[in-house]
Protein backbone atom coordinates (compact mmCIF):
# COMPACT_ATOMS: atom_id res chain seq x y z
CA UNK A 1 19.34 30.77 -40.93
CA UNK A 2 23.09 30.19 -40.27
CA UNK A 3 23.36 33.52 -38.47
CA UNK A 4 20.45 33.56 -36.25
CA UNK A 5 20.74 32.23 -32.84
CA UNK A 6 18.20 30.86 -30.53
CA UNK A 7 17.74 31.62 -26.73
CA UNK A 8 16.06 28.56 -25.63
CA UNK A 9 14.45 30.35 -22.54
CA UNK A 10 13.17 33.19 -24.34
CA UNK A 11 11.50 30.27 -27.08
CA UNK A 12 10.12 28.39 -23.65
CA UNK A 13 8.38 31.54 -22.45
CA UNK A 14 6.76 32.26 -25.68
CA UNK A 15 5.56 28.97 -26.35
CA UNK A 16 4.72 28.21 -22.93
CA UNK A 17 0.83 28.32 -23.56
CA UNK A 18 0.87 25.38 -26.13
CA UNK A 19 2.50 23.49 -23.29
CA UNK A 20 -0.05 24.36 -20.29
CA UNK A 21 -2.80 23.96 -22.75
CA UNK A 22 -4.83 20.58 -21.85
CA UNK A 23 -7.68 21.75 -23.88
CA UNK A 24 -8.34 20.67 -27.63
CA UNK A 25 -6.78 22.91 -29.87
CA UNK A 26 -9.17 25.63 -30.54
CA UNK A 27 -9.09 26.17 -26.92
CA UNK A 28 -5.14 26.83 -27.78
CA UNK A 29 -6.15 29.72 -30.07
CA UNK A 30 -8.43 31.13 -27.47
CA UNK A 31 -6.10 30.67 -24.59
CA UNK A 32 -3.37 32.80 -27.08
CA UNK A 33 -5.91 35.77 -27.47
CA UNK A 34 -6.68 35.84 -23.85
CA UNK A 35 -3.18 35.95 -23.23
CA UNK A 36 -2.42 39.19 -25.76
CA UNK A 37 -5.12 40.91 -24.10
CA UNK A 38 -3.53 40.14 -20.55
CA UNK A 39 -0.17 38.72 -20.32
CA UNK A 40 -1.36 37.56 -16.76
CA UNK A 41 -4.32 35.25 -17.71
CA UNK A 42 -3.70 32.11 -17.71
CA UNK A 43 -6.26 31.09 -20.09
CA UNK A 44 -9.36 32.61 -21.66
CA UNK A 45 -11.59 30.93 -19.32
CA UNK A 46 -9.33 32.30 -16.59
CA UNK A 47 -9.98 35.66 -17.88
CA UNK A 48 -13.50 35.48 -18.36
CA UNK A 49 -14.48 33.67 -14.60
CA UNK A 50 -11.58 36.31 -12.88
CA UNK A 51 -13.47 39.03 -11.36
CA UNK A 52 -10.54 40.87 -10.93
CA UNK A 53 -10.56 41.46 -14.86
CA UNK A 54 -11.38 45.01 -15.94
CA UNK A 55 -14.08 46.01 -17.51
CA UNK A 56 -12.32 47.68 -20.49
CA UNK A 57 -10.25 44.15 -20.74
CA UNK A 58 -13.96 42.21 -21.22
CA UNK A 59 -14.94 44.91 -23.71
CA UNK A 60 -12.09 44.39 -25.52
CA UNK A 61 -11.98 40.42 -25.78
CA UNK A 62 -16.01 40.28 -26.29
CA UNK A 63 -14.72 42.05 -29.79
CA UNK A 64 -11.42 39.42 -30.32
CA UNK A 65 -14.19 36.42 -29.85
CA UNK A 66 -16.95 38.35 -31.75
CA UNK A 67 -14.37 38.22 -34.64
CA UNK A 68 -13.55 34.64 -33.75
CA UNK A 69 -17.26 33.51 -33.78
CA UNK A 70 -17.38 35.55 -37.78
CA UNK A 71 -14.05 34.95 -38.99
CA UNK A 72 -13.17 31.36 -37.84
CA UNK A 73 -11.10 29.18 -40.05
CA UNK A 74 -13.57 25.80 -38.88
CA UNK A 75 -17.14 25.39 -37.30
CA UNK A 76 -15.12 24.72 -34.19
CA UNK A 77 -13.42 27.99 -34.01
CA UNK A 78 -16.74 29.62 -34.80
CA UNK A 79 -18.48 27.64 -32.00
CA UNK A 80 -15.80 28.90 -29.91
CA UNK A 81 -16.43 32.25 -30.25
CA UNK A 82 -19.41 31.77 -30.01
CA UNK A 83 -19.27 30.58 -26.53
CA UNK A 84 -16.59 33.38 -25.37
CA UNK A 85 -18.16 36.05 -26.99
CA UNK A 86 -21.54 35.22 -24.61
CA UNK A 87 -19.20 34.68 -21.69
CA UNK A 88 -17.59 38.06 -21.85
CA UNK A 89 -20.54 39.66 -22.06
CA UNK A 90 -21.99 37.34 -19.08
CA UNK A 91 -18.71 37.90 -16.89
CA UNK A 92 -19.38 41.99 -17.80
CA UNK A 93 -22.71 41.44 -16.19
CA UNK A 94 -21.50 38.98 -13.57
CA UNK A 95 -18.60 40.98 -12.21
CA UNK A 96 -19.22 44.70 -13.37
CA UNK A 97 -23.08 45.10 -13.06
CA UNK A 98 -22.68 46.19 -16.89
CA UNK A 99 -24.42 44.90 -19.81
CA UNK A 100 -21.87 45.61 -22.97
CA UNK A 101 -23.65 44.38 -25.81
CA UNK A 102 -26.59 45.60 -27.69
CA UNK A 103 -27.41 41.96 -28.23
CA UNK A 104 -31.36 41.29 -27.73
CA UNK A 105 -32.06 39.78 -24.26
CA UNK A 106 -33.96 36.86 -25.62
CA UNK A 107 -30.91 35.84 -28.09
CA UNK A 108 -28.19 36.54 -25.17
CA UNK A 109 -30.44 34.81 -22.75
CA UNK A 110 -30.54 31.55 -25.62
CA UNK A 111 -26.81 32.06 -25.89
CA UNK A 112 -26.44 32.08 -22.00
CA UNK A 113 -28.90 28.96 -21.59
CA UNK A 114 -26.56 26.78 -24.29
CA UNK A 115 -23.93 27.71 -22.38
CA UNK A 116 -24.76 26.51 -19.24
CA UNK A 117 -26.45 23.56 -20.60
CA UNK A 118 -23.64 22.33 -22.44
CA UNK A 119 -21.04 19.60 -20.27
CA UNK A 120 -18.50 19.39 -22.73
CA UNK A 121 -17.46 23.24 -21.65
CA UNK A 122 -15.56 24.38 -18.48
CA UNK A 123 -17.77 23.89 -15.00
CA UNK A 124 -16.38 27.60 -14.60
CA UNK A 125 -17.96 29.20 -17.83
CA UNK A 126 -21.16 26.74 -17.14
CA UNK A 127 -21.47 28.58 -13.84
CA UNK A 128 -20.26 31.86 -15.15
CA UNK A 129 -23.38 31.80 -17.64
CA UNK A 130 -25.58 30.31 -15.14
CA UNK A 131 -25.31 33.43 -13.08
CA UNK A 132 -25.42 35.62 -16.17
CA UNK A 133 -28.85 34.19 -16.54
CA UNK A 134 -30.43 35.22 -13.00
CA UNK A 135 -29.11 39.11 -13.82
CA UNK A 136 -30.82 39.56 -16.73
CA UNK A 137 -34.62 40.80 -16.42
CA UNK A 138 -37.07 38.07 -16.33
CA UNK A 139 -38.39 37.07 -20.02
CA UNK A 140 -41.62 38.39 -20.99
């Protein structure tokens, strides 16, 4: 370790989203995959409400949180995924006109519907959901 030196702006930059995090720390670990698939998100819900995020870019983080919702280390991590798996597909939907899961309409519409009922998330993903829900084809 004697030989290595630190640049203390380049270790500011990198850790800069543990600092602007003010959400519990799953949310961290969601906020740092948002921000490897877009440097310019400022967090995950950021990406998911922008509608100025590609289509291609929801694609691609429906699959980081689909593996987050299998693969997370607690239930909270899971339930996280959970949540921002549904929302990218919702914000596809929302801002695209594209439906990019082959997820059953009654299960995405439950998904959805937990979603938006649920006040301990973001108003933003709440709403995001909420309009998710008047796109999809009435239930039979």
């Amino acid at each position: 370790m004697s030989g290595m030196k630190f640049d203390p702006d380049t270790m500011r930059s990198a850790l800069s989203w543990v600092v602007d995090s003010t959400q519990a720390e799953e949310w961290a670990i969601a906020d740092l995959l948002a921000r490897e698939l877009d440097p310019h998100a400022r967090s995950a819900v950021h990406l998911l409400i922008s509608p100025d995020t590609p289509l291609a870019l929801l694609v691609r983080a429906k699959s980081i949180f689909k593996t987050l919702r299998v693969e997370g280390e607690t239930p909270e991590d899971r339930h996280l995924g959970s949540v921002l798996y549904a929302s990218a597909i919702a914000a596809a939907l929302v801002h695209h006109g594209e439906h990019i899961s082959r997820q059953r309409e009654a299960s995405l519409r439950r998904a959805l519907a937990r979603i938006d009922d649920d006040l301990s998330l973001p108003r933003p993903l709440r709403a995001l959901a909420s309009t998710a829900l008047t796109r999809l084809p009435p239930a039979p």
